[in-house]
C-alpha atoms as a PDB file:
ATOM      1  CA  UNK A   1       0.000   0.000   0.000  1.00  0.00           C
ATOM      2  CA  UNK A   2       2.697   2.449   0.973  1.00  0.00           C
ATOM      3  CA  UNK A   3       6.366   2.322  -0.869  1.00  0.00           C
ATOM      4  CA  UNK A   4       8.706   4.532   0.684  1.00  0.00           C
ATOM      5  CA  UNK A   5      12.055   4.414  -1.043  1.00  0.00           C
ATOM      6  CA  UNK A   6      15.739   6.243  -0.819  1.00  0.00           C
ATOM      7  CA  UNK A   7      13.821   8.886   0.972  1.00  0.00           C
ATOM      8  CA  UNK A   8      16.323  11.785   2.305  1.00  0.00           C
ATOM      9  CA  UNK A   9      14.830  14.948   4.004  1.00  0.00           C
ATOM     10  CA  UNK A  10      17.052  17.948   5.285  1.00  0.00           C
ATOM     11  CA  UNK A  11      16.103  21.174   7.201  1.00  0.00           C
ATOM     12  CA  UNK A  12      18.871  23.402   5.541  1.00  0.00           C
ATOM     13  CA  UNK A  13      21.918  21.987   4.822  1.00  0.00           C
ATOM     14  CA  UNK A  14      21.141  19.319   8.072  1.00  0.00           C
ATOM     15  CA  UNK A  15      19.993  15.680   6.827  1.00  0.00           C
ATOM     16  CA  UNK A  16      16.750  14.605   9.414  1.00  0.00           C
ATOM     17  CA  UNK A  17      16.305  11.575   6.922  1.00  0.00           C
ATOM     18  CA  UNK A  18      18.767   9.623   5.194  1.00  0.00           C
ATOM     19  CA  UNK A  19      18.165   6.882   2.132  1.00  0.00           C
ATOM     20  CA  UNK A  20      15.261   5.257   3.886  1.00  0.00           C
ATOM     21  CA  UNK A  21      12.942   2.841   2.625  1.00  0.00           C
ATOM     22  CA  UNK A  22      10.036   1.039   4.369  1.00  0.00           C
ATOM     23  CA  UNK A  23       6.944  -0.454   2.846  1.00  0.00           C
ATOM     24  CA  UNK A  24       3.504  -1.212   4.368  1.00  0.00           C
ATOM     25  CA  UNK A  25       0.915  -3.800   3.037  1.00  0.00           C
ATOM     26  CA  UNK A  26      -2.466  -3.558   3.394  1.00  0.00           C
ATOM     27  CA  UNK A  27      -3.967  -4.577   6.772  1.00  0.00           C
ATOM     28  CA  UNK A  28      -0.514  -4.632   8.163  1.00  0.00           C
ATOM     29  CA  UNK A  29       0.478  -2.402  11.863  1.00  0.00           C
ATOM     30  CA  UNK A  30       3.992  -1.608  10.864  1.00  0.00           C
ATOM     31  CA  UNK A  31       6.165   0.456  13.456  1.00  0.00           C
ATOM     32  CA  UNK A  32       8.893   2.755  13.283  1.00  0.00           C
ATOM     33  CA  UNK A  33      10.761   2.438  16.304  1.00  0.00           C
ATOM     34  CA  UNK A  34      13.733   4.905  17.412  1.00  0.00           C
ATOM     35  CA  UNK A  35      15.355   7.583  20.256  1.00  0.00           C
ATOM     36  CA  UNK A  36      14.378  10.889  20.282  1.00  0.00           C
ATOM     37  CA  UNK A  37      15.868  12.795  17.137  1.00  0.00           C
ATOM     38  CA  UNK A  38      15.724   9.720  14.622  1.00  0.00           C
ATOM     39  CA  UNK A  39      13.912  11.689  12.143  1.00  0.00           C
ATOM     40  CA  UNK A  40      10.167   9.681  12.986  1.00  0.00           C
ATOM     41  CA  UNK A  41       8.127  12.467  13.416  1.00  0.00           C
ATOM     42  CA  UNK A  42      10.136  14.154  10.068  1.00  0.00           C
ATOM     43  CA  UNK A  43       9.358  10.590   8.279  1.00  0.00           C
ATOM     44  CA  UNK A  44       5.294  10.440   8.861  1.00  0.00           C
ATOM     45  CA  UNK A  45       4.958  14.781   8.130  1.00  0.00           C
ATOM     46  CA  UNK A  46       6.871  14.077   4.789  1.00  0.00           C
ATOM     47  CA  UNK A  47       4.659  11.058   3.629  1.00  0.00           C
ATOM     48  CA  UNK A  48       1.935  13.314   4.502  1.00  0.00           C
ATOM     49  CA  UNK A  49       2.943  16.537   2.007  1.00  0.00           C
ATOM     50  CA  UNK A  50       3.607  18.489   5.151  1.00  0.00           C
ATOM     51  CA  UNK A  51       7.418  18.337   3.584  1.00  0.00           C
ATOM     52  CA  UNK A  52       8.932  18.174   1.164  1.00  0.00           C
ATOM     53  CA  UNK A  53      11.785  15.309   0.377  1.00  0.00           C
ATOM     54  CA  UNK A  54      14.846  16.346  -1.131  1.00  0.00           C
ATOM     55  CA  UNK A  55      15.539  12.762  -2.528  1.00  0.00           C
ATOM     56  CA  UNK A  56      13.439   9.446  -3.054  1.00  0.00           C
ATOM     57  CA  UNK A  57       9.842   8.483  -3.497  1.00  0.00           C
ATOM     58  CA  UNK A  58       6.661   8.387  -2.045  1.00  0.00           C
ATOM     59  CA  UNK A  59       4.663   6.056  -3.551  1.00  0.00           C
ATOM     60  CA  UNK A  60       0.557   4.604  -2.363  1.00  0.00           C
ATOM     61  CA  UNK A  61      -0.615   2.276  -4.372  1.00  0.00           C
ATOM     62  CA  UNK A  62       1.484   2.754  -7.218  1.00  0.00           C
ATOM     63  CA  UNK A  63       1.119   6.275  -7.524  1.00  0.00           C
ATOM     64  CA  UNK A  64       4.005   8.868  -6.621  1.00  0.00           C
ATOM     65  CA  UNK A  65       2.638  11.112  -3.664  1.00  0.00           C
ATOM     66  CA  UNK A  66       6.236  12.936  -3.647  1.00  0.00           C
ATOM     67  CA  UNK A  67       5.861  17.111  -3.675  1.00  0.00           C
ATOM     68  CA  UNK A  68       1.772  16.828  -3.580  1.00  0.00           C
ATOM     69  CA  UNK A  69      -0.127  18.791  -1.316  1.00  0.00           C
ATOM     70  CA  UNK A  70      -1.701  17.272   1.946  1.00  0.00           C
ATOM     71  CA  UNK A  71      -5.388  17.658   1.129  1.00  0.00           C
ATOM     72  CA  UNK A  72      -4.455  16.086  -1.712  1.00  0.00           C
ATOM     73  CA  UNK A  73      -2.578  12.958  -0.347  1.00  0.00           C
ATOM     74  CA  UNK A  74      -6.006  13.011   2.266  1.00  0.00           C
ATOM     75  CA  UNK A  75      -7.813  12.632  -0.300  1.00  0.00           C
ATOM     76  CA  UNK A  76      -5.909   9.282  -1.679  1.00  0.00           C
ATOM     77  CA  UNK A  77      -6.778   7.992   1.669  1.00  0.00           C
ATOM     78  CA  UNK A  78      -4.041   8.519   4.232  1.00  0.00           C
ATOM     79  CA  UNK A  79      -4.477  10.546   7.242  1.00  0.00           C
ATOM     80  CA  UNK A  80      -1.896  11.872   9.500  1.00  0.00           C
ATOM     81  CA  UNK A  81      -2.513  11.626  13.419  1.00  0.00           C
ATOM     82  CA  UNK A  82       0.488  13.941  14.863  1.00  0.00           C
ATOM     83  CA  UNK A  83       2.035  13.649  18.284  1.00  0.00           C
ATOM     84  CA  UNK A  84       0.049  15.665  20.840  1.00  0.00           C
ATOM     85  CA  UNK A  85      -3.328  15.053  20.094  1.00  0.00           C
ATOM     86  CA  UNK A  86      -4.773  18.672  18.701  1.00  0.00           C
ATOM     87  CA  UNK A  87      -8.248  18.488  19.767  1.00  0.00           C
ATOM     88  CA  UNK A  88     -10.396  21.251  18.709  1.00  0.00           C
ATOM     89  CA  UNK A  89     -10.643  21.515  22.598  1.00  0.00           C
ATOM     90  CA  UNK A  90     -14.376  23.884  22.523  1.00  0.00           C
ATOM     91  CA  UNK A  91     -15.819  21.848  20.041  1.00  0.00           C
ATOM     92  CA  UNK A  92     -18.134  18.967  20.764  1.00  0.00           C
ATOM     93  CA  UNK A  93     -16.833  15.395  20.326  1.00  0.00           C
ATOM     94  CA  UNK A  94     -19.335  15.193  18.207  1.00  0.00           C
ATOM     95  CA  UNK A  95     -18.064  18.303  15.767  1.00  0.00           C
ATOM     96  CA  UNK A  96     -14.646  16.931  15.962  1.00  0.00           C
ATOM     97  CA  UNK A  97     -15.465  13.485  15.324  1.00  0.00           C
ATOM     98  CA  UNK A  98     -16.902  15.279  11.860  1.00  0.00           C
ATOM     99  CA  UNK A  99     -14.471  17.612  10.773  1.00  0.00           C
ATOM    100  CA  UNK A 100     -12.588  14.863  10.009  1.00  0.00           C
ATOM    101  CA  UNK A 101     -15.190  14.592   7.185  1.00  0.00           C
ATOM    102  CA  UNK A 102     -14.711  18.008   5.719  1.00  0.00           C
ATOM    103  CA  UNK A 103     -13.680  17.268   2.571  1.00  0.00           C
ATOM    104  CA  UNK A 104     -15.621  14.713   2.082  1.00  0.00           C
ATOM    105  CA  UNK A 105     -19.317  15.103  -0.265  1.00  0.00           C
ATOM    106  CA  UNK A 106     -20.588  11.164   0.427  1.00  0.00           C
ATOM    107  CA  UNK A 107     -23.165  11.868   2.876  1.00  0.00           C
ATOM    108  CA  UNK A 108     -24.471   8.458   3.295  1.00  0.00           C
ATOM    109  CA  UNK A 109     -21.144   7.178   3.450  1.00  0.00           C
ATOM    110  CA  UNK A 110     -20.208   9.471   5.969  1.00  0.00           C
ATOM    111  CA  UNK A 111     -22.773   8.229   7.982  1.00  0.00           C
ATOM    112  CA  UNK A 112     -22.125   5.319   7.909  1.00  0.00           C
ATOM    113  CA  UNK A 113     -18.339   5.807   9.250  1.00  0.00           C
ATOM    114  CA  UNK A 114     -19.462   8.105  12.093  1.00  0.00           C
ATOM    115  CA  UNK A 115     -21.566   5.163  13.506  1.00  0.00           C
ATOM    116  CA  UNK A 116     -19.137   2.465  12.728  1.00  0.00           C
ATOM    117  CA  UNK A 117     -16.370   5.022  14.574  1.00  0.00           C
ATOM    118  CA  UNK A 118     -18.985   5.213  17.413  1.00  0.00           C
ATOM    119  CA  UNK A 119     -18.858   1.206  17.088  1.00  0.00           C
ATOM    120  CA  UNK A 120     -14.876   0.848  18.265  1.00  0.00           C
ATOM    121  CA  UNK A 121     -14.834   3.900  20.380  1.00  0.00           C
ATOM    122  CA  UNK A 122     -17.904   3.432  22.512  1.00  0.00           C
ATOM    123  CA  UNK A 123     -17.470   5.681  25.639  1.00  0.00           C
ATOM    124  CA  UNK A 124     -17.560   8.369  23.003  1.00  0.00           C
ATOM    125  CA  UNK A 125     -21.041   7.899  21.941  1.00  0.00           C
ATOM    126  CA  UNK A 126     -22.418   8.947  25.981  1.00  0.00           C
ATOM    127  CA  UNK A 127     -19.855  12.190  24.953  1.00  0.00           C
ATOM    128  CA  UNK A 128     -21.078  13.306  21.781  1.00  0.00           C
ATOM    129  CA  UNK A 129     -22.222  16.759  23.319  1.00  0.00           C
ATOM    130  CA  UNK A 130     -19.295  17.055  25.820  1.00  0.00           C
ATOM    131  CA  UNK A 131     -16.645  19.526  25.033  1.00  0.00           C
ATOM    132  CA  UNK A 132     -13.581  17.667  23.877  1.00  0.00           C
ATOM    133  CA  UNK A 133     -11.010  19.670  26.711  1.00  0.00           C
ATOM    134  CA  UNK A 134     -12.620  17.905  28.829  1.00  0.00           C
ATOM    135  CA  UNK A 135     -11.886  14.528  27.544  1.00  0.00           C
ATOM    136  CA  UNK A 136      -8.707  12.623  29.219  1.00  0.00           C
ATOM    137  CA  UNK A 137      -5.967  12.206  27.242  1.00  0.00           C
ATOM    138  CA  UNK A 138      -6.106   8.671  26.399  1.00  0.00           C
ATOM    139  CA  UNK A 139      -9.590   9.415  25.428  1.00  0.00           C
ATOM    140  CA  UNK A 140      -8.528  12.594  23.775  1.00  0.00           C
ATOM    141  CA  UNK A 141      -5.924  10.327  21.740  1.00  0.00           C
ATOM    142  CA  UNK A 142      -9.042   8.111  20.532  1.00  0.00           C
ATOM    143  CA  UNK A 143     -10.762  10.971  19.193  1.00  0.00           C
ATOM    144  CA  UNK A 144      -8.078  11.995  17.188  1.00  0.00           C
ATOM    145  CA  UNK A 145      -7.760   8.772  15.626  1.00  0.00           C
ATOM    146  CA  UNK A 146     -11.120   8.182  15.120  1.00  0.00           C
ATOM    147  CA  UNK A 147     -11.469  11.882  13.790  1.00  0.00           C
ATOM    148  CA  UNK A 148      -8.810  10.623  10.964  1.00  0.00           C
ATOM    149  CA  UNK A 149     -10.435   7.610  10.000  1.00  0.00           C
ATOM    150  CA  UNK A 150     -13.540   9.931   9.193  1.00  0.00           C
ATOM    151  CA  UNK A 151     -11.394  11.593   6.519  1.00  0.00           C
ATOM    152  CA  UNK A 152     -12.545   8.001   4.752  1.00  0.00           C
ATOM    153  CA  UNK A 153      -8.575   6.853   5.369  1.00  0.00           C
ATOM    154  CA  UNK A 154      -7.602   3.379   4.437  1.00  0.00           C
ATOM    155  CA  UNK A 155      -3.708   4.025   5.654  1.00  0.00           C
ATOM    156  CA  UNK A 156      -3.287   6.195   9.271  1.00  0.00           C
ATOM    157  CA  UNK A 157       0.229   7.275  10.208  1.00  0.00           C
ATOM    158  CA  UNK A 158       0.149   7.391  14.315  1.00  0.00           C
ATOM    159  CA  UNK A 159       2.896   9.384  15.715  1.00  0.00           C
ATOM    160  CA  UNK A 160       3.270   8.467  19.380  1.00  0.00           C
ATOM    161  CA  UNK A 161       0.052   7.672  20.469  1.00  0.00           C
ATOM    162  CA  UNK A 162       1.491   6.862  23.766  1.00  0.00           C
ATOM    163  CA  UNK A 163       2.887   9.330  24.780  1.00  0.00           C
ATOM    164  CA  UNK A 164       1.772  10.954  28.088  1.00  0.00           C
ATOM    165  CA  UNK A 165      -0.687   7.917  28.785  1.00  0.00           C
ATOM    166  CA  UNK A 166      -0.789   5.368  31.344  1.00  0.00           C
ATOM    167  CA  UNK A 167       0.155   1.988  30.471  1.00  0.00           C
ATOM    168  CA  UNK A 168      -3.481   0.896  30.768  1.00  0.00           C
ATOM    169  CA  UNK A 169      -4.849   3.638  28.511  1.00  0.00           C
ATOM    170  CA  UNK A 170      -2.146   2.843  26.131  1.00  0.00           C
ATOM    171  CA  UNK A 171      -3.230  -0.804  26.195  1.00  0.00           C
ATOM    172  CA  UNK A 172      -6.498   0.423  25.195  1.00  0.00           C
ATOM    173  CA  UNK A 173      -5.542   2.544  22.713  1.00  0.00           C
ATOM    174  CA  UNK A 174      -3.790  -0.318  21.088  1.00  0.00           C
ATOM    175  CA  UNK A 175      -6.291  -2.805  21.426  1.00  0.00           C
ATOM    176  CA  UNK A 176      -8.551  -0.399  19.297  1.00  0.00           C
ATOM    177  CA  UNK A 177      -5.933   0.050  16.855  1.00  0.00           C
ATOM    178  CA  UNK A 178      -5.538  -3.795  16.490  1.00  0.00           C
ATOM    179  CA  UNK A 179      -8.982  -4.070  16.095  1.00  0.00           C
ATOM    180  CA  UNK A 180      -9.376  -1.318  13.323  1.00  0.00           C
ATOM    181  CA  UNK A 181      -6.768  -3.219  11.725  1.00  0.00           C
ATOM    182  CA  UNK A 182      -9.046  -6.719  11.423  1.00  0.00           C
ATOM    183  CA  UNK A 183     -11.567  -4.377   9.904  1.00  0.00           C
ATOM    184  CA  UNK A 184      -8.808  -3.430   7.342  1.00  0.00           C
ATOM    185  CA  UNK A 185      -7.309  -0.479   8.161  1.00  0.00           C
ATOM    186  CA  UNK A 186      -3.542  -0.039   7.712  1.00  0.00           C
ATOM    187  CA  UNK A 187      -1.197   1.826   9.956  1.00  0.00           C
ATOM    188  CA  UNK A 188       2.026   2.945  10.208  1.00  0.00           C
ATOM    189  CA  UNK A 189       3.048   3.754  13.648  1.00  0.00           C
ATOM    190  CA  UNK A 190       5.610   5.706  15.184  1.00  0.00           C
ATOM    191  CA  UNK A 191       7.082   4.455  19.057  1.00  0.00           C
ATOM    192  CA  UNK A 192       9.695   4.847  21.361  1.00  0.00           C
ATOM    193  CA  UNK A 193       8.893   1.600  22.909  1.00  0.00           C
ATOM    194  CA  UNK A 194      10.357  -1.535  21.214  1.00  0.00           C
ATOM    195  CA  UNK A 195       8.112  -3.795  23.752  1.00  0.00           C
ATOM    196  CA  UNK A 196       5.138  -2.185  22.806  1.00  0.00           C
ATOM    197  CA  UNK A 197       6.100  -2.605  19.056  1.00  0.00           C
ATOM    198  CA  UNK A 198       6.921  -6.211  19.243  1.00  0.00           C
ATOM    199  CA  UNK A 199       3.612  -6.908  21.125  1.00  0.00           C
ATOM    200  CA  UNK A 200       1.342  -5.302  17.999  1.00  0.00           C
ATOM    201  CA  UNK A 201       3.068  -5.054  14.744  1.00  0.00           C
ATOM    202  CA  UNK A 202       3.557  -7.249  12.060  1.00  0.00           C
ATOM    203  CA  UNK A 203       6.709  -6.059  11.056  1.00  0.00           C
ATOM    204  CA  UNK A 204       9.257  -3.402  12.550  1.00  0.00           C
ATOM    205  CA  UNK A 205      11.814  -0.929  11.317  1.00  0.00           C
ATOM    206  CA  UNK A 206      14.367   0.536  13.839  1.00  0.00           C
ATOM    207  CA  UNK A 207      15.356   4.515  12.911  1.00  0.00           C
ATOM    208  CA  UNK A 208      18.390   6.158  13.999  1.00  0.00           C
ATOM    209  CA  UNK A 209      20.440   9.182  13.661  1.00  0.00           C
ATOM    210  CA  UNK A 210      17.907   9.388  10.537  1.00  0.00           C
ATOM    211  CA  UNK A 211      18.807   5.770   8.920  1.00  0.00           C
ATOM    212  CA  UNK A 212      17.287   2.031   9.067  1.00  0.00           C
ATOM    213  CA  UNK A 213      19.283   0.056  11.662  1.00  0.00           C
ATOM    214  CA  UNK A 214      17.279  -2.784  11.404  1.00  0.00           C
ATOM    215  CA  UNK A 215      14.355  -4.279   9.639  1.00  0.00           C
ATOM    216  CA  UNK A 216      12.394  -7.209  10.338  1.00  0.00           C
ATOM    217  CA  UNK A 217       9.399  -9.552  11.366  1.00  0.00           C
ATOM    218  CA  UNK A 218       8.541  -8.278  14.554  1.00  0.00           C
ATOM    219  CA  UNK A 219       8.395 -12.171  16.117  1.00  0.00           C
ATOM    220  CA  UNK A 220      11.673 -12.737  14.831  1.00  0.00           C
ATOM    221  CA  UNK A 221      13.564  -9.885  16.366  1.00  0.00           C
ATOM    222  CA  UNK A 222      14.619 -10.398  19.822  1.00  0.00           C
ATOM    223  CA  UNK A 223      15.804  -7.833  22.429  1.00  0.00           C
ATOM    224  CA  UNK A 224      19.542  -7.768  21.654  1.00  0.00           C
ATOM    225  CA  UNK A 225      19.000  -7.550  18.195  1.00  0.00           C
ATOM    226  CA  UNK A 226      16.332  -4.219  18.748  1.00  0.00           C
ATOM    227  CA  UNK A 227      18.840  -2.954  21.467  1.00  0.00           C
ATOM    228  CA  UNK A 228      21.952  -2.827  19.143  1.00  0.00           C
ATOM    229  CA  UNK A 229      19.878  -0.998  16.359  1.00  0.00           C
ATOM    230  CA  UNK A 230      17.705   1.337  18.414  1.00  0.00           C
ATOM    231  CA  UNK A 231      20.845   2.600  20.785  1.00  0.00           C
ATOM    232  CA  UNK A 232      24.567   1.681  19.088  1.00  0.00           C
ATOM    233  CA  UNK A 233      27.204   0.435  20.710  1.00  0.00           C
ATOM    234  CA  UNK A 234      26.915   2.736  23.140  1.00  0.00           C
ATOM    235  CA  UNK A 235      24.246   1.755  25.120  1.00  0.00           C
ATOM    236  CA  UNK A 236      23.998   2.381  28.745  1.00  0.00           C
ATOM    237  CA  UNK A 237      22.675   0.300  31.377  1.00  0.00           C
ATOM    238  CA  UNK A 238      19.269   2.271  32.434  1.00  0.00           C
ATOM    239  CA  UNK A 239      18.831   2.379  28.196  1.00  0.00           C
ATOM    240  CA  UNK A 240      16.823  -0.816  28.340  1.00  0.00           C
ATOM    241  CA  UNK A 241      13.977   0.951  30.253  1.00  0.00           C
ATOM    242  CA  UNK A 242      12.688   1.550  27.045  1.00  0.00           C
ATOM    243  CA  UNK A 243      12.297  -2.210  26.427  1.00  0.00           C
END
């Protein structure tokens, strides 16, 4: 579904991305896992037009999306969840849960999704009227995602949707996500957590200092192997609280 290949992004003269290339199939949770500064967060807002690549291709399914704007990649079907959550904090669940619609002009379709949305993330429906500042943030962070897959996306790049949450909410959060998945939604996620990663992807590529370390079946990498990629050879002894 998604092709990403040789892809190099710089902010001036500074390389944030360098030669990558990662693919995701359809149905498939694939994660990008990698320290602070590995260029994620560059990776996902450059598939999604928010910048531009200074090398490589973008490709979904079969089409370059390189250079193209990011209502127009949106609406190809991918949607871009960023880190932080950005609620539209005085708007209604409700009104957020449709914004994500905005572009859309299939009415009866769009029905159709906000129910079905209401169907995986229950506790929203007894919210629907409740301002969304309100929310917690692990129910704050399902809003957002289900506010992308109203956009009518088939692939959903995640950045982080742990962070700041309680391991329980973030249990949740991925238990939805697996579940959206069986339904056929695609995602490519971005974590810090290799634990998490191995517990929910199919597959799992390991970023650092803006390169691939490692690549691989997620079941078939063990904990050295994720350790060496995601730190060096310099890894410190209270570095495996990440794992």
């Amino acid at each position: 579904m998604l092709e990403i290949e040789g892809l190099e992004v710089r902010y001036g003269r500074i390389p944030a991305v360098r030669g990558v290339t990662v693919n995701v199939r359809q149905s498939e949770i694939v994660c990008i896992v990698g320290p602070n500064g590995a260029g994620k967060s560059t990776m996902l807002r450059t598939i999604a037009g928010g910048l531009r690549p200074t090398r490589g291709d973008i490709r979904l399914d079969g089409r370059s999306i390189r250079g193209r704007a990011p209502e127009d990649i949106a609406r190809l079907g991918l949607s871009l969840v960023p880190e932080g959550r950005h609620v539209f904090t005085q708007l209604t669940v409700e009104e957020n849960i449709r914004i994500g619609a905005a572009m859309r002009r299939d009415k009866d379709k769009i029905q159709r999704d906000f129910h079905g949305i209401l169907a995986h993330f229950e506790f929203l429906r007894e919210r629907l009227s409740t301002p969304a500042g309100k929310l917690s943030g692990g129910e704050q962070q399902q809003l957002v995602i289900g506010r992308a897959l109203m956009t009518g996306a088939k692939l959903v790049l995640l950045d982080e949707p742990s962070l700041g949450l309680a391991p329980m909410v973030v249990d949740t959060v991925f238990e939805i996500i697996d579940r959206l998945r069986s339904d056929g939604i695609t995602f490519l996620v971005v974590e810090q957590s290799t634990h998490r990663a191995r517990e929910h992807a199919d597959r799992i590529y390991v970023l650092r200092n803006g390169e691939i370390q490692l690549q691989g079946v997620s079941s078939e990498l063990d904990d050295g192997q994720l350790e060496q990629a995601y730190f060096g050879f310099d890894s410190s002894a209270n570095a495996t609280a990440h794992f």
